[in-house]
N, C-alpha and C. Protein backbone atom coordinates (compact mmCIF):
# COMPACT_ATOMS: atom_id res chain seq x y z
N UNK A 1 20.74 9.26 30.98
CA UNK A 1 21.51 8.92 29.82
C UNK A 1 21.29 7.44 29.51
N UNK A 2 20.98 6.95 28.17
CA UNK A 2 20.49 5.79 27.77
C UNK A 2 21.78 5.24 27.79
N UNK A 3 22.01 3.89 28.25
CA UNK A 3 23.30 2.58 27.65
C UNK A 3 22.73 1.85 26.40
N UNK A 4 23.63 1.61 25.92
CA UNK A 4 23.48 0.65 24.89
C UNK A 4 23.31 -0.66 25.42
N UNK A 5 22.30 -1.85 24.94
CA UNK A 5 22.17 -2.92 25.53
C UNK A 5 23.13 -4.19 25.45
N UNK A 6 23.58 -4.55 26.50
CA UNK A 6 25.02 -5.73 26.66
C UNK A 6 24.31 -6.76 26.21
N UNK A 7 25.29 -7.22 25.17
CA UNK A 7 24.95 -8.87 24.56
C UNK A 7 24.85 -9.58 26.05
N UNK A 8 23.72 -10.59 25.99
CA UNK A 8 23.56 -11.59 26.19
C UNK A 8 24.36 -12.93 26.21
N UNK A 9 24.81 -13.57 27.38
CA UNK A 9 26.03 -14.39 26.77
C UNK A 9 25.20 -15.64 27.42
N UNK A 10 25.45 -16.80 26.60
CA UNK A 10 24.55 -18.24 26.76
C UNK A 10 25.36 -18.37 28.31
N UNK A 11 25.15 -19.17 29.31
CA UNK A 11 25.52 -19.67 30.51
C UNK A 11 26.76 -20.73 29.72
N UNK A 12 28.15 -20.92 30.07
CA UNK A 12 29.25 -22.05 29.90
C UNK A 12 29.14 -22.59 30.64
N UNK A 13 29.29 -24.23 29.72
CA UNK A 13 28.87 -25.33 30.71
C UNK A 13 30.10 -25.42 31.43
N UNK A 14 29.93 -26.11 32.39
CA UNK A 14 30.71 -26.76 33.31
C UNK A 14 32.34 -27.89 32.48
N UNK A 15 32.00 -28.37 31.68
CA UNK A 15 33.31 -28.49 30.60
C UNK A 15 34.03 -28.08 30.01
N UNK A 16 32.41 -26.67 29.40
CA UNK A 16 33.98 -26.02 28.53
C UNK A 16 34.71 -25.12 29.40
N UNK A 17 33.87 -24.83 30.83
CA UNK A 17 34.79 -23.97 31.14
C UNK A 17 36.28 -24.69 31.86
N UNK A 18 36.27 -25.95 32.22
CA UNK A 18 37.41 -26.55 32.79
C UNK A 18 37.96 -27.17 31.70
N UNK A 19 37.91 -27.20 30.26
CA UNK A 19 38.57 -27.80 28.92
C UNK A 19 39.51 -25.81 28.47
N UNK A 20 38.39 -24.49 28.95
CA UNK A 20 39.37 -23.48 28.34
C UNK A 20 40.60 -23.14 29.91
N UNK A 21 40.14 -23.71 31.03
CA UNK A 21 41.21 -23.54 32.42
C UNK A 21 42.32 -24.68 31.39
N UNK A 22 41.82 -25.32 31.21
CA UNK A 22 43.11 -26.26 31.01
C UNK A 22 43.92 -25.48 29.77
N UNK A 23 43.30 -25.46 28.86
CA UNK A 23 44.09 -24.87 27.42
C UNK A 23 44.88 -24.06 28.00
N UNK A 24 44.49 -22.76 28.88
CA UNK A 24 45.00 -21.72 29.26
C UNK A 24 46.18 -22.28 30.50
N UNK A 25 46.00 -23.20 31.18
CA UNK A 25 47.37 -23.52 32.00
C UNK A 25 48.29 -24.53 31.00
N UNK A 26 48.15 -25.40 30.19
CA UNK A 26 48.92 -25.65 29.19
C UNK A 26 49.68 -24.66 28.21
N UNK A 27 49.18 -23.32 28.11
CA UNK A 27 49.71 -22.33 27.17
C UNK A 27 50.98 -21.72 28.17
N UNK A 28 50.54 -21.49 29.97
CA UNK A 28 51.37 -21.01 30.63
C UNK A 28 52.54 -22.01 30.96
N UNK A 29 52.06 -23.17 30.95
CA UNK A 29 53.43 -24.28 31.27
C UNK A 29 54.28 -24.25 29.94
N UNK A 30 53.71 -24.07 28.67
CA UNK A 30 54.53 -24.14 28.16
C UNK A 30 55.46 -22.82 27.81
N UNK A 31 54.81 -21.45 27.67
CA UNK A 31 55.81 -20.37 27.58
C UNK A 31 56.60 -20.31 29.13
N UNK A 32 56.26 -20.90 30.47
CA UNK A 32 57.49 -21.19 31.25
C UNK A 32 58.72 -22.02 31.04
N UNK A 33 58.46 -23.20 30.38
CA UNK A 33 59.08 -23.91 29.76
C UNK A 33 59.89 -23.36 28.58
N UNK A 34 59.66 -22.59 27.54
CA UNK A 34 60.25 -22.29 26.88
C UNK A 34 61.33 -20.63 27.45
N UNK A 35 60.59 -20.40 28.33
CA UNK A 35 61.52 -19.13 28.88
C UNK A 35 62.90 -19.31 29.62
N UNK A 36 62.65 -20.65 30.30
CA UNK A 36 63.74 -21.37 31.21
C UNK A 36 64.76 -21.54 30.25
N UNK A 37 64.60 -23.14 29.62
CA UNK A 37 65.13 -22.97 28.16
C UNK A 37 65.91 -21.99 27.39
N UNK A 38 65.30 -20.82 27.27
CA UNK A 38 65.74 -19.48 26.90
C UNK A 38 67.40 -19.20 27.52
N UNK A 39 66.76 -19.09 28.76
CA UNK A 39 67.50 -18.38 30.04
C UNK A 39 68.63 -19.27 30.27
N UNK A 40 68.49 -20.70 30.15
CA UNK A 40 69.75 -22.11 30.27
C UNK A 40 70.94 -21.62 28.88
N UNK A 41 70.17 -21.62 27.81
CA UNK A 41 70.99 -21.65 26.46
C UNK A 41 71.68 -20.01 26.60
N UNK A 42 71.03 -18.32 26.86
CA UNK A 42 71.73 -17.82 27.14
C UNK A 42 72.81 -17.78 27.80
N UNK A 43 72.59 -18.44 29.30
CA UNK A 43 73.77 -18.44 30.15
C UNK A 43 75.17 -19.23 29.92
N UNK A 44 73.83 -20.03 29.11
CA UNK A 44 75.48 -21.42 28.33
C UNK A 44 76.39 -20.53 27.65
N UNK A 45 75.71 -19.67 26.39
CA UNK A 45 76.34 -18.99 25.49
C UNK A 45 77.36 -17.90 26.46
N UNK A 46 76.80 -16.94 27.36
CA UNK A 46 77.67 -16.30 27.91
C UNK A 46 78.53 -17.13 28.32
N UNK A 47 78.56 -18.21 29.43
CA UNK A 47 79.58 -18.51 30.07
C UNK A 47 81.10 -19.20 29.06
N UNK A 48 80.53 -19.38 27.32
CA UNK A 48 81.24 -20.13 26.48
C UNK A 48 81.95 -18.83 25.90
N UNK A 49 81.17 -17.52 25.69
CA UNK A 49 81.80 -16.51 24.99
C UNK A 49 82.76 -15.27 26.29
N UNK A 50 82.23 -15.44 27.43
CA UNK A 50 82.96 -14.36 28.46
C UNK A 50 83.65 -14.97 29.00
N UNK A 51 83.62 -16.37 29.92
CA UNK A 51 84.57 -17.04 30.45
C UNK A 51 85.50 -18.29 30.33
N UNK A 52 85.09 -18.73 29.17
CA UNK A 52 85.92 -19.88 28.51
C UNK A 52 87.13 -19.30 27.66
C-alpha cells in the first residue's frame, strides 16, 4: 500500500527553537497567573456573599 509523501520540514535553528520554548512558558505563566487570580477573587466573593 502506497503513503502519501510527508512534507519536508527545513531543520529549526537553535533560536527559534528556544525564542518558541520561551513564548510557550510565558503563555503558561501567564494563564497560571490568571487562574490563581481567578480562584483569590472567587473565594473573596464567596467568603463576602456566604459568610459575612
Amino acid at each position: 500500500m502506497a503513503h502519501a509523501p510527508s512534507p519536508v520540514q527545513n531543520p529549526v535553528s537553535e533560536e527559534a527553537f528556544t525564542a518558541d520554548r520561551q513564548r510557550m512558558f510565558d503563555g503558561f505563566v501567564s494563564a497560571t497567573t490568571y487562574s490563581i487570580v481567578a480562584s483569590v477573587v472567587i473565594l473573596g466573593l464567596m467568603y463576602v456573599f456566604l459568610i459575612a
